[in-house]
N, C-alpha and C. Protein backbone atom coordinates (compact mmCIF):
# COMPACT_ATOMS: atom_id res chain seq x y z
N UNK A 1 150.90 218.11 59.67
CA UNK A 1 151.25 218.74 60.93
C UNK A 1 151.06 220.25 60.88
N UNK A 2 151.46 220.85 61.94
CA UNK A 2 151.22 221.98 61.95
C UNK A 2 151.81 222.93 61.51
N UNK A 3 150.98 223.32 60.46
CA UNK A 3 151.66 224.69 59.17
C UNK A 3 151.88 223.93 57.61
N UNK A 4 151.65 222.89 57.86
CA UNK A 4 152.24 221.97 56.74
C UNK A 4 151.14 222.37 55.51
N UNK A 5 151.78 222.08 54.49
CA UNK A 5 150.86 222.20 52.92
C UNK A 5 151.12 220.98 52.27
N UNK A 6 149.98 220.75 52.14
CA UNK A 6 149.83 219.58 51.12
C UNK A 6 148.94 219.52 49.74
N UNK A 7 149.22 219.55 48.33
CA UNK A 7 148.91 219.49 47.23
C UNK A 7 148.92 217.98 46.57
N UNK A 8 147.71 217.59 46.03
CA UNK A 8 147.45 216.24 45.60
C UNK A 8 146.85 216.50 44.33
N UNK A 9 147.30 216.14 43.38
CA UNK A 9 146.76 216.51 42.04
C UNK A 9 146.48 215.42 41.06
N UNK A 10 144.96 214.74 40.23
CA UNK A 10 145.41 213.87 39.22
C UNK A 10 145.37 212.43 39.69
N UNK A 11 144.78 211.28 39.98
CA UNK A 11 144.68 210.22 39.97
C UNK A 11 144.65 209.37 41.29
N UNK A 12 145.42 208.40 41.04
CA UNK A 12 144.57 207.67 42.65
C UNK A 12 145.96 207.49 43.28
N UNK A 13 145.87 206.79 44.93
CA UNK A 13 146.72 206.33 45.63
C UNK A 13 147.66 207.27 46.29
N UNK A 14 147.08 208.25 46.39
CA UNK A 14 148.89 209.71 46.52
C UNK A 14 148.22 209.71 48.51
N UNK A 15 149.40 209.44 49.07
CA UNK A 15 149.52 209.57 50.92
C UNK A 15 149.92 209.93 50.97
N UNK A 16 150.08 211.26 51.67
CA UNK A 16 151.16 212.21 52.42
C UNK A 16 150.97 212.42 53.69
N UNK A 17 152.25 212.42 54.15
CA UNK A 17 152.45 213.01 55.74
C UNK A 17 153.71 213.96 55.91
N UNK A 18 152.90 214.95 56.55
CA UNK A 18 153.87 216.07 56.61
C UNK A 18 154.09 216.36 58.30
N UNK A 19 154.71 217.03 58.13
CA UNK A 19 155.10 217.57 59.36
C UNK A 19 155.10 218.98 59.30
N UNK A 20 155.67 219.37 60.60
CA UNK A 20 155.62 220.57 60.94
C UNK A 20 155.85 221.49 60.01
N UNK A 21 155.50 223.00 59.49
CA UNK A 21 155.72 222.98 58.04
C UNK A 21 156.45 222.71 57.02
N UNK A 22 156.25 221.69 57.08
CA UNK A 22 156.90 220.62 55.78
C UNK A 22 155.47 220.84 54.22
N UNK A 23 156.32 221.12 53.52
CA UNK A 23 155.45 221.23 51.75
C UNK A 23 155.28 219.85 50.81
N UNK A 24 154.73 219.49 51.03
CA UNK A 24 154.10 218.39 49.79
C UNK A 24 153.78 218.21 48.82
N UNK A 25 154.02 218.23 47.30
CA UNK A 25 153.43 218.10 46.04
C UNK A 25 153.50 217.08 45.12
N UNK A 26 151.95 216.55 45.32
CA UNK A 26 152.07 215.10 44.10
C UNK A 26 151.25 215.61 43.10
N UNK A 27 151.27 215.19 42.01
CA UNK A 27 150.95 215.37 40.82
C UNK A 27 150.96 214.26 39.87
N UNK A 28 149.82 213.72 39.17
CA UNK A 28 149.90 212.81 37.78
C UNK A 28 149.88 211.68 38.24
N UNK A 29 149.41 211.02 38.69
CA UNK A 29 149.61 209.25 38.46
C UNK A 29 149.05 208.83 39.54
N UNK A 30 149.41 207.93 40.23
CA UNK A 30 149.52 206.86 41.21
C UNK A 30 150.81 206.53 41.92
N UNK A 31 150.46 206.09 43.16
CA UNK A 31 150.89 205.44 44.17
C UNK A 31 152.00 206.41 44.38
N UNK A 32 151.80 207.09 44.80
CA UNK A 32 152.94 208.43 45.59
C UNK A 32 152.80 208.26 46.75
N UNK A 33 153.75 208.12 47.26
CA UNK A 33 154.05 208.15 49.18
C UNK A 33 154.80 209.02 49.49
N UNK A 34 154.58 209.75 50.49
CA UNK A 34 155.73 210.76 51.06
C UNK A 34 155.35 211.02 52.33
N UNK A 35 156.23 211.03 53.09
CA UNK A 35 156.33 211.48 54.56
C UNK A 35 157.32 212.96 55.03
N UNK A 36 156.96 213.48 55.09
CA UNK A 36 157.59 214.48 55.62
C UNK A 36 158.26 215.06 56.97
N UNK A 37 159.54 215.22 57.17
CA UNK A 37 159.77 215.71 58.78
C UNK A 37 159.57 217.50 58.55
N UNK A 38 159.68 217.42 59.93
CA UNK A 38 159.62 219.16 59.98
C UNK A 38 160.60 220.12 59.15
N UNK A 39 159.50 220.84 58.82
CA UNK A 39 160.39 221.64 57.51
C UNK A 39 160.49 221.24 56.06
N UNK A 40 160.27 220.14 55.90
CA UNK A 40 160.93 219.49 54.52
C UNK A 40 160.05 219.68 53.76
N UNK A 41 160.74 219.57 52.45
CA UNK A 41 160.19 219.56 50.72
C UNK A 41 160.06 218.63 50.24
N UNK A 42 159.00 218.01 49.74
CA UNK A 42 158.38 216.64 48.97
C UNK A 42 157.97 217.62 47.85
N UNK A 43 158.54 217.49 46.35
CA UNK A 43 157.78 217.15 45.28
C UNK A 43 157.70 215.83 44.55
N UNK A 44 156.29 215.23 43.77
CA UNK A 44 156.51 213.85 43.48
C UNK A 44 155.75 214.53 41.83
N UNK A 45 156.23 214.07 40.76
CA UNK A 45 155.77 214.63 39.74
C UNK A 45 155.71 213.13 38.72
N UNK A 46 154.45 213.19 38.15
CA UNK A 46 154.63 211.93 36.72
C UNK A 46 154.63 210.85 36.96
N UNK A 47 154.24 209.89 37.05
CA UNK A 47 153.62 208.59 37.16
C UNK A 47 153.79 207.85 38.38
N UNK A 48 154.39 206.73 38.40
CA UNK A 48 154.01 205.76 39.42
C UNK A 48 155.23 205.12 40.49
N UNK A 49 154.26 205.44 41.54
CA UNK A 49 155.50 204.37 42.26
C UNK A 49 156.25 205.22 42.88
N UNK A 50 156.24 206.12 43.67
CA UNK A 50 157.14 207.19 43.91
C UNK A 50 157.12 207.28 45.25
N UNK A 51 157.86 206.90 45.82
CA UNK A 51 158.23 206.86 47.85
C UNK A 51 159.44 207.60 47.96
N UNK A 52 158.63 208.75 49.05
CA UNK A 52 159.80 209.16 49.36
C UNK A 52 159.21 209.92 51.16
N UNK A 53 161.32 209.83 52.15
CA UNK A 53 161.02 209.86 53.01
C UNK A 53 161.64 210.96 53.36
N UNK A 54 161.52 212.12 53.73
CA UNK A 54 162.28 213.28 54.10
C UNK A 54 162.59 213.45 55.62
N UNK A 55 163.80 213.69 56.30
CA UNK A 55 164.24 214.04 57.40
C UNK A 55 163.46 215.58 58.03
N UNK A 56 164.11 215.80 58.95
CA UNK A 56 163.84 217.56 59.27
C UNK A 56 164.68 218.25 58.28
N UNK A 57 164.21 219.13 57.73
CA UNK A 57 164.53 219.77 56.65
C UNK A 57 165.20 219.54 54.90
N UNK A 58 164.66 218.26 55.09
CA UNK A 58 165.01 217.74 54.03
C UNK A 58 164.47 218.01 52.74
N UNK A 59 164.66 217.94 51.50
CA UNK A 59 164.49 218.17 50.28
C UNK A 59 164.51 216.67 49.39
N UNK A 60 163.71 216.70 48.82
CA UNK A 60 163.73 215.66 47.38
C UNK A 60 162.27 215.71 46.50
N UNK A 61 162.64 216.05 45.28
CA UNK A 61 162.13 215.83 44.06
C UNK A 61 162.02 214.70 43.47
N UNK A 62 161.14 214.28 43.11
CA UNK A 62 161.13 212.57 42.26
C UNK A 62 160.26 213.21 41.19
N UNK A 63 160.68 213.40 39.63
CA UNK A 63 160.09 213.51 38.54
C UNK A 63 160.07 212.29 37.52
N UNK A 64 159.45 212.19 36.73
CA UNK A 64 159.32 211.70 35.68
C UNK A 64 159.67 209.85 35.78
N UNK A 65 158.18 209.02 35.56
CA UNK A 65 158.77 207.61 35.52
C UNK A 65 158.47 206.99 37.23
N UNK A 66 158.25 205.72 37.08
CA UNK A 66 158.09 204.59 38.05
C UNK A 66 159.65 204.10 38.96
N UNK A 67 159.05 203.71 39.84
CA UNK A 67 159.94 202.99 40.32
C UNK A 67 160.81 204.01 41.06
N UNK A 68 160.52 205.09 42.19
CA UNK A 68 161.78 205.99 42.48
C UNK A 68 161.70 205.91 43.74
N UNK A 69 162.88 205.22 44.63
CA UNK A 69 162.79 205.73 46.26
C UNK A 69 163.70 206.79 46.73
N UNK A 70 162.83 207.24 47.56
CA UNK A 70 164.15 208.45 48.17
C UNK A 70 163.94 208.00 49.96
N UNK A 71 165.36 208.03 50.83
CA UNK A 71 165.07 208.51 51.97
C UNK A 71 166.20 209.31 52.51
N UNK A 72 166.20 210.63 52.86
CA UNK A 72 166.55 211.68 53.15
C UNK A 72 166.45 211.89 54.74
N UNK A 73 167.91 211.74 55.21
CA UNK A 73 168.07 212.35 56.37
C UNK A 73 167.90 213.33 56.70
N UNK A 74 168.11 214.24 57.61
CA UNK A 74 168.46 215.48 58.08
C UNK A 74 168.51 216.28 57.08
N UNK A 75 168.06 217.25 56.79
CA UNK A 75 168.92 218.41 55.79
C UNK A 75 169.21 218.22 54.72
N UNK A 76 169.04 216.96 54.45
CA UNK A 76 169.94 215.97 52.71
C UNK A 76 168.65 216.60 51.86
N UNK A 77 169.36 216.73 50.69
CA UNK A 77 169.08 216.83 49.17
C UNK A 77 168.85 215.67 48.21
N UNK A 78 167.83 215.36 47.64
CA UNK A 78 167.59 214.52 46.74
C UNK A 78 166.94 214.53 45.80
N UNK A 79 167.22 214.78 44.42
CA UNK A 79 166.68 215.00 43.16
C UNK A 79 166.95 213.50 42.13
N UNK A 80 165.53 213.21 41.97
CA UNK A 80 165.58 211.96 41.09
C UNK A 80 164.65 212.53 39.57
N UNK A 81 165.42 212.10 38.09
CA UNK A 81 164.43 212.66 37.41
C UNK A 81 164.91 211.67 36.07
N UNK A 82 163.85 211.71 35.07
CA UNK A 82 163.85 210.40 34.26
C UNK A 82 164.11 209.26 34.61
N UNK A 83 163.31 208.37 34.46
CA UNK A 83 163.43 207.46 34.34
C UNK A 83 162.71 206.21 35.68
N UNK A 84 163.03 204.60 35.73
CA UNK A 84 162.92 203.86 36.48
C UNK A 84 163.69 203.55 37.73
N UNK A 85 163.48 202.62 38.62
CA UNK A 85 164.50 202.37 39.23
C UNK A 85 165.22 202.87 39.91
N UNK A 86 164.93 204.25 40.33
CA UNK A 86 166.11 204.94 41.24
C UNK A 86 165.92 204.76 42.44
N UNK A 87 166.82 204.69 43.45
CA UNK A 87 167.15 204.55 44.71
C UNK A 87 167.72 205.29 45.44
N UNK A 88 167.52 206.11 46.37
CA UNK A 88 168.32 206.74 46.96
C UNK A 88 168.45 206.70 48.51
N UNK A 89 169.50 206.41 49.10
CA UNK A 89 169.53 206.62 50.78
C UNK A 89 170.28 208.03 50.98
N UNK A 90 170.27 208.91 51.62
CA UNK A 90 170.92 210.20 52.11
C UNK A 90 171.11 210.26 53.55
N UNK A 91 172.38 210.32 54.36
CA UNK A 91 172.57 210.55 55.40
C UNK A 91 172.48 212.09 55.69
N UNK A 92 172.57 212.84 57.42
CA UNK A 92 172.38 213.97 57.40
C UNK A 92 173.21 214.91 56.48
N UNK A 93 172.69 216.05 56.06
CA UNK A 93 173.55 216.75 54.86
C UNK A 93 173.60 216.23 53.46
N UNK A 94 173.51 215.24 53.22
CA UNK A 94 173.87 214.80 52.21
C UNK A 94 173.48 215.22 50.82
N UNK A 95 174.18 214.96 49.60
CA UNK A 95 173.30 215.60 48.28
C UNK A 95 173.40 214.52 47.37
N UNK A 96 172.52 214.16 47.15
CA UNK A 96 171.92 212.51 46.23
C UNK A 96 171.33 213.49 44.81
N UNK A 97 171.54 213.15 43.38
CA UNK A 97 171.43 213.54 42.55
C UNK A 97 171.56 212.37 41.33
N UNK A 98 170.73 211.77 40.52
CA UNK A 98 170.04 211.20 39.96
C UNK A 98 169.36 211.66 38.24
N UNK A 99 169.85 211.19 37.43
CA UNK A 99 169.70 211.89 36.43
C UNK A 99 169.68 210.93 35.24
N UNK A 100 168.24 210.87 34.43
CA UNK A 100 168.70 209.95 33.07
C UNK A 100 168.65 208.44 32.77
N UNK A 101 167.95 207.85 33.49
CA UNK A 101 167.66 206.50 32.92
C UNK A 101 167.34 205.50 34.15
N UNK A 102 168.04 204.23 34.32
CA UNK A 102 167.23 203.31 35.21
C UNK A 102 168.72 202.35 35.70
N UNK A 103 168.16 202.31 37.23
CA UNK A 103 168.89 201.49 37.85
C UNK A 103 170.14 202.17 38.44
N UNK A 104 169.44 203.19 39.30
CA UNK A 104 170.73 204.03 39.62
C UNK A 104 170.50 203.58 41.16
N UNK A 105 171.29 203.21 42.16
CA UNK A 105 171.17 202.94 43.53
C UNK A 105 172.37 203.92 44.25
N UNK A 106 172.30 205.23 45.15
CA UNK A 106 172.80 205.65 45.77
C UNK A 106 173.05 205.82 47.38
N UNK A 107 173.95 205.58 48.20
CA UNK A 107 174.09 205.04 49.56
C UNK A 107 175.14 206.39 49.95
N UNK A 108 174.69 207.47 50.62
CA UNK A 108 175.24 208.48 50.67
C UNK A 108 175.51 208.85 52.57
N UNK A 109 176.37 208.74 52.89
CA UNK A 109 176.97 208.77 54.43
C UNK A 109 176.69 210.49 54.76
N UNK A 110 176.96 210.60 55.91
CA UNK A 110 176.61 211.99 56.80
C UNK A 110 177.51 213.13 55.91
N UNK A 111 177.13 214.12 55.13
CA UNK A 111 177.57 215.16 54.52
C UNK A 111 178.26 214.97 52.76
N UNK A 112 178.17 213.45 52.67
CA UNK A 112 177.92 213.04 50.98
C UNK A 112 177.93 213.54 50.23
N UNK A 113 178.24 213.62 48.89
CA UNK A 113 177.88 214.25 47.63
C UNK A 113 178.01 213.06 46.92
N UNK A 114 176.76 212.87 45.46
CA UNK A 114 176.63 212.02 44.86
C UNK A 114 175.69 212.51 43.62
N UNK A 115 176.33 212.21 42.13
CA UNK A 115 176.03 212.53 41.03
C UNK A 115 175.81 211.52 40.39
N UNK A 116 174.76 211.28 40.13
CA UNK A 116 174.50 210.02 38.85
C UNK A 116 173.98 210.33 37.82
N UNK A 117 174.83 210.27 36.46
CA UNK A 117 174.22 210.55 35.63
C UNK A 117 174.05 209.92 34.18
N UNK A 118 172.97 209.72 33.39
CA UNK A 118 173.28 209.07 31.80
C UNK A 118 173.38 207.48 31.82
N UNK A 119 172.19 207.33 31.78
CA UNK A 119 172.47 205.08 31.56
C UNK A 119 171.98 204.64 32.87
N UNK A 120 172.41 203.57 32.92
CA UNK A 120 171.59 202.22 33.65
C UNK A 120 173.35 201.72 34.61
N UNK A 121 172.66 201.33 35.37
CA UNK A 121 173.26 200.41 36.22
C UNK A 121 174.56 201.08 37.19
N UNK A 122 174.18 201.98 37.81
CA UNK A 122 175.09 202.34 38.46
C UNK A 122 174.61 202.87 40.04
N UNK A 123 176.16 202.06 40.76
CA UNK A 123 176.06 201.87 42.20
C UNK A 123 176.85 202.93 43.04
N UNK A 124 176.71 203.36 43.32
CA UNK A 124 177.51 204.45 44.73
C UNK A 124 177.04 204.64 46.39
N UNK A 125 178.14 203.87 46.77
CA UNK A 125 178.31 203.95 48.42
C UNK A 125 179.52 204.82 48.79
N UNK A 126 179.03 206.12 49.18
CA UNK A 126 179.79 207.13 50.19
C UNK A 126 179.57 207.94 51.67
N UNK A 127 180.94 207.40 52.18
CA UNK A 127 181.03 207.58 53.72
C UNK A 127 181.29 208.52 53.41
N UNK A 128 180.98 208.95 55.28
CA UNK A 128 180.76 210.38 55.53
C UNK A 128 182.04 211.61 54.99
N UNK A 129 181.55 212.53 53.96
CA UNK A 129 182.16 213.51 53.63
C UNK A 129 182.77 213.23 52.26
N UNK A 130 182.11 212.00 51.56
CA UNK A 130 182.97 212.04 50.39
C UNK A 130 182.23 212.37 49.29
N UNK A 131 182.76 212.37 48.03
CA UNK A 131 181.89 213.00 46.93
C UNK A 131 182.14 211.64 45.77
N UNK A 132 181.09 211.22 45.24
CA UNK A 132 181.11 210.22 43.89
C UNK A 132 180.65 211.27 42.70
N UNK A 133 181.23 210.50 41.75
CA UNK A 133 179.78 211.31 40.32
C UNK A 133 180.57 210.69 39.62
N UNK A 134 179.38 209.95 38.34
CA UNK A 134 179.44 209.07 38.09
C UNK A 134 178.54 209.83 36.32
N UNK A 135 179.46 209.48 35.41
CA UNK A 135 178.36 209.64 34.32
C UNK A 135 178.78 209.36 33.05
N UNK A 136 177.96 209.04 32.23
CA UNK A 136 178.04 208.09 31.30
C UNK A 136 177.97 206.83 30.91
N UNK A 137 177.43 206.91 30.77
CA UNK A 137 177.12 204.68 30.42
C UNK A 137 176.96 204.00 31.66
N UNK A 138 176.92 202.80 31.37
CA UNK A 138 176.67 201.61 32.40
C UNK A 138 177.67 200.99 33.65
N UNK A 139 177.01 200.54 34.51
CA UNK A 139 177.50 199.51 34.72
C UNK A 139 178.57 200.40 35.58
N UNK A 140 178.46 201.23 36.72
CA UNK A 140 179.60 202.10 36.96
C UNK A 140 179.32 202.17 38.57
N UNK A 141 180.83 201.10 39.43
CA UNK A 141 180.44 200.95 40.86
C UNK A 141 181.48 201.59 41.55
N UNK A 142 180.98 202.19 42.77
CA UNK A 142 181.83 203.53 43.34
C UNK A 142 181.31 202.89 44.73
N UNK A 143 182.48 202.60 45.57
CA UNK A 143 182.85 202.75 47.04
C UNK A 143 183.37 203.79 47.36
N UNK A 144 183.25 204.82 48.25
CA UNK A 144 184.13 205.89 48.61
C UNK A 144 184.39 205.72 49.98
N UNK A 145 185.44 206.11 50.26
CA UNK A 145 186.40 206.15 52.29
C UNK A 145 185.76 207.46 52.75
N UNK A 146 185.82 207.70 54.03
CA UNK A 146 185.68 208.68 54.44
C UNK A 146 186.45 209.83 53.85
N UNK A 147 185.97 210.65 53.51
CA UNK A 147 186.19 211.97 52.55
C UNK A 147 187.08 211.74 51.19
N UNK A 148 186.56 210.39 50.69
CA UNK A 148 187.01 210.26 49.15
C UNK A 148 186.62 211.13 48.07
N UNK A 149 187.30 211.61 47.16
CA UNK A 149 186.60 211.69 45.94
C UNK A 149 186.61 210.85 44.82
N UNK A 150 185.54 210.48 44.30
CA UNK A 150 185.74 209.36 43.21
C UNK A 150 185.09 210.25 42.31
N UNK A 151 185.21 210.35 40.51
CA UNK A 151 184.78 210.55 39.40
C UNK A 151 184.74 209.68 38.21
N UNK A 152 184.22 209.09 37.71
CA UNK A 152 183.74 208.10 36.59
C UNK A 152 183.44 208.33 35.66
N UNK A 153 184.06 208.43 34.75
CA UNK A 153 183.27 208.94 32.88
C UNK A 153 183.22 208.12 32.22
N UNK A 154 182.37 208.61 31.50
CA UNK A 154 182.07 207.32 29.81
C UNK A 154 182.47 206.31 29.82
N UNK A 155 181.91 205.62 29.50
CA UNK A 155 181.84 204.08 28.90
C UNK A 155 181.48 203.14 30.11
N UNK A 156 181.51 201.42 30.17
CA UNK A 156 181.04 200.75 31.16
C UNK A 156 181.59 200.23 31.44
N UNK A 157 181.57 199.25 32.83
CA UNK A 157 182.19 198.49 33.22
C UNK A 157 183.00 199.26 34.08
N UNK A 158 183.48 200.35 34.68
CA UNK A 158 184.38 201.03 36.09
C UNK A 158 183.68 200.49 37.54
């Protein structure tokens, strides 16, 4: 769209759609998807498999490793890095954060905060205005209420 930048670097399959100046950067691998709304930041860095959907003014990074979705409302923040498997939904505002291994699925409501970090298998659903973070080991599932805070450390099974 109009004003938009788009950078494609390194191998096959990379689609982008941007919007109004919205910034784009794929790099290294295959099968990168990104759509951009007006304004927003797409970087896609390191191998394969990397979809991601940005709102108006949205932000998300997907580094390192296969398997990463992002979709970013409004204004939301989303950083995914090492690893497989990540997932992310972001409502408007929201901040989705992703860190360290595989099988992280995040469900983040209108103004959200959400930390995932270290290991495999961890779930977080937060309504609007609440904050999760989650880190250390496995296996770690977080519902939050409207403007909950939940925190989760070490070890598995919470």
């Amino acid at each position: 769209g109009k004003g938009a930048t788009i950078k494609q670097d390194n191998e096959s399959n990379q689609n982008a759609h941007g919007g109004k100046g919205s910034h784009i950067k794929q790099t290294n691998e295959n099968n990168q998807n990104a759509r951009g709304g007006k304004g927003s930041t797409i970087r896609q860095d390191n191998e394969n498999n990397q979809n991601a959907r940005g709102g108006k003014g949205s932000t998300i990074r997907q580094d390192n490793e296969s398997n990463q979705n992002a979709h970013g409302g409004k204004g939301s923040h989303i950083k995914q890095t090492n690893e497989n498997h990540q997932n992310a939904r972001g409502g408007k505002g929201s901040t989705i954060r992703q860190d360290n291994e595989n099988n992280q699925n995040a469900h983040g409501g209108k103004g959200s905060t959400i930390k995932q970090d270290n290991k495999n298998n961890q779930n977080a659903k937060a309504d609007r205005g609440s904050t999760i973070r989650q880190d250390n080991e496995s296996n770690q599932n977080a519902k939050a209420g409207k403007g909950a805070t939940i925190r989760q450390d070490n070890e598995s099974n919470q």
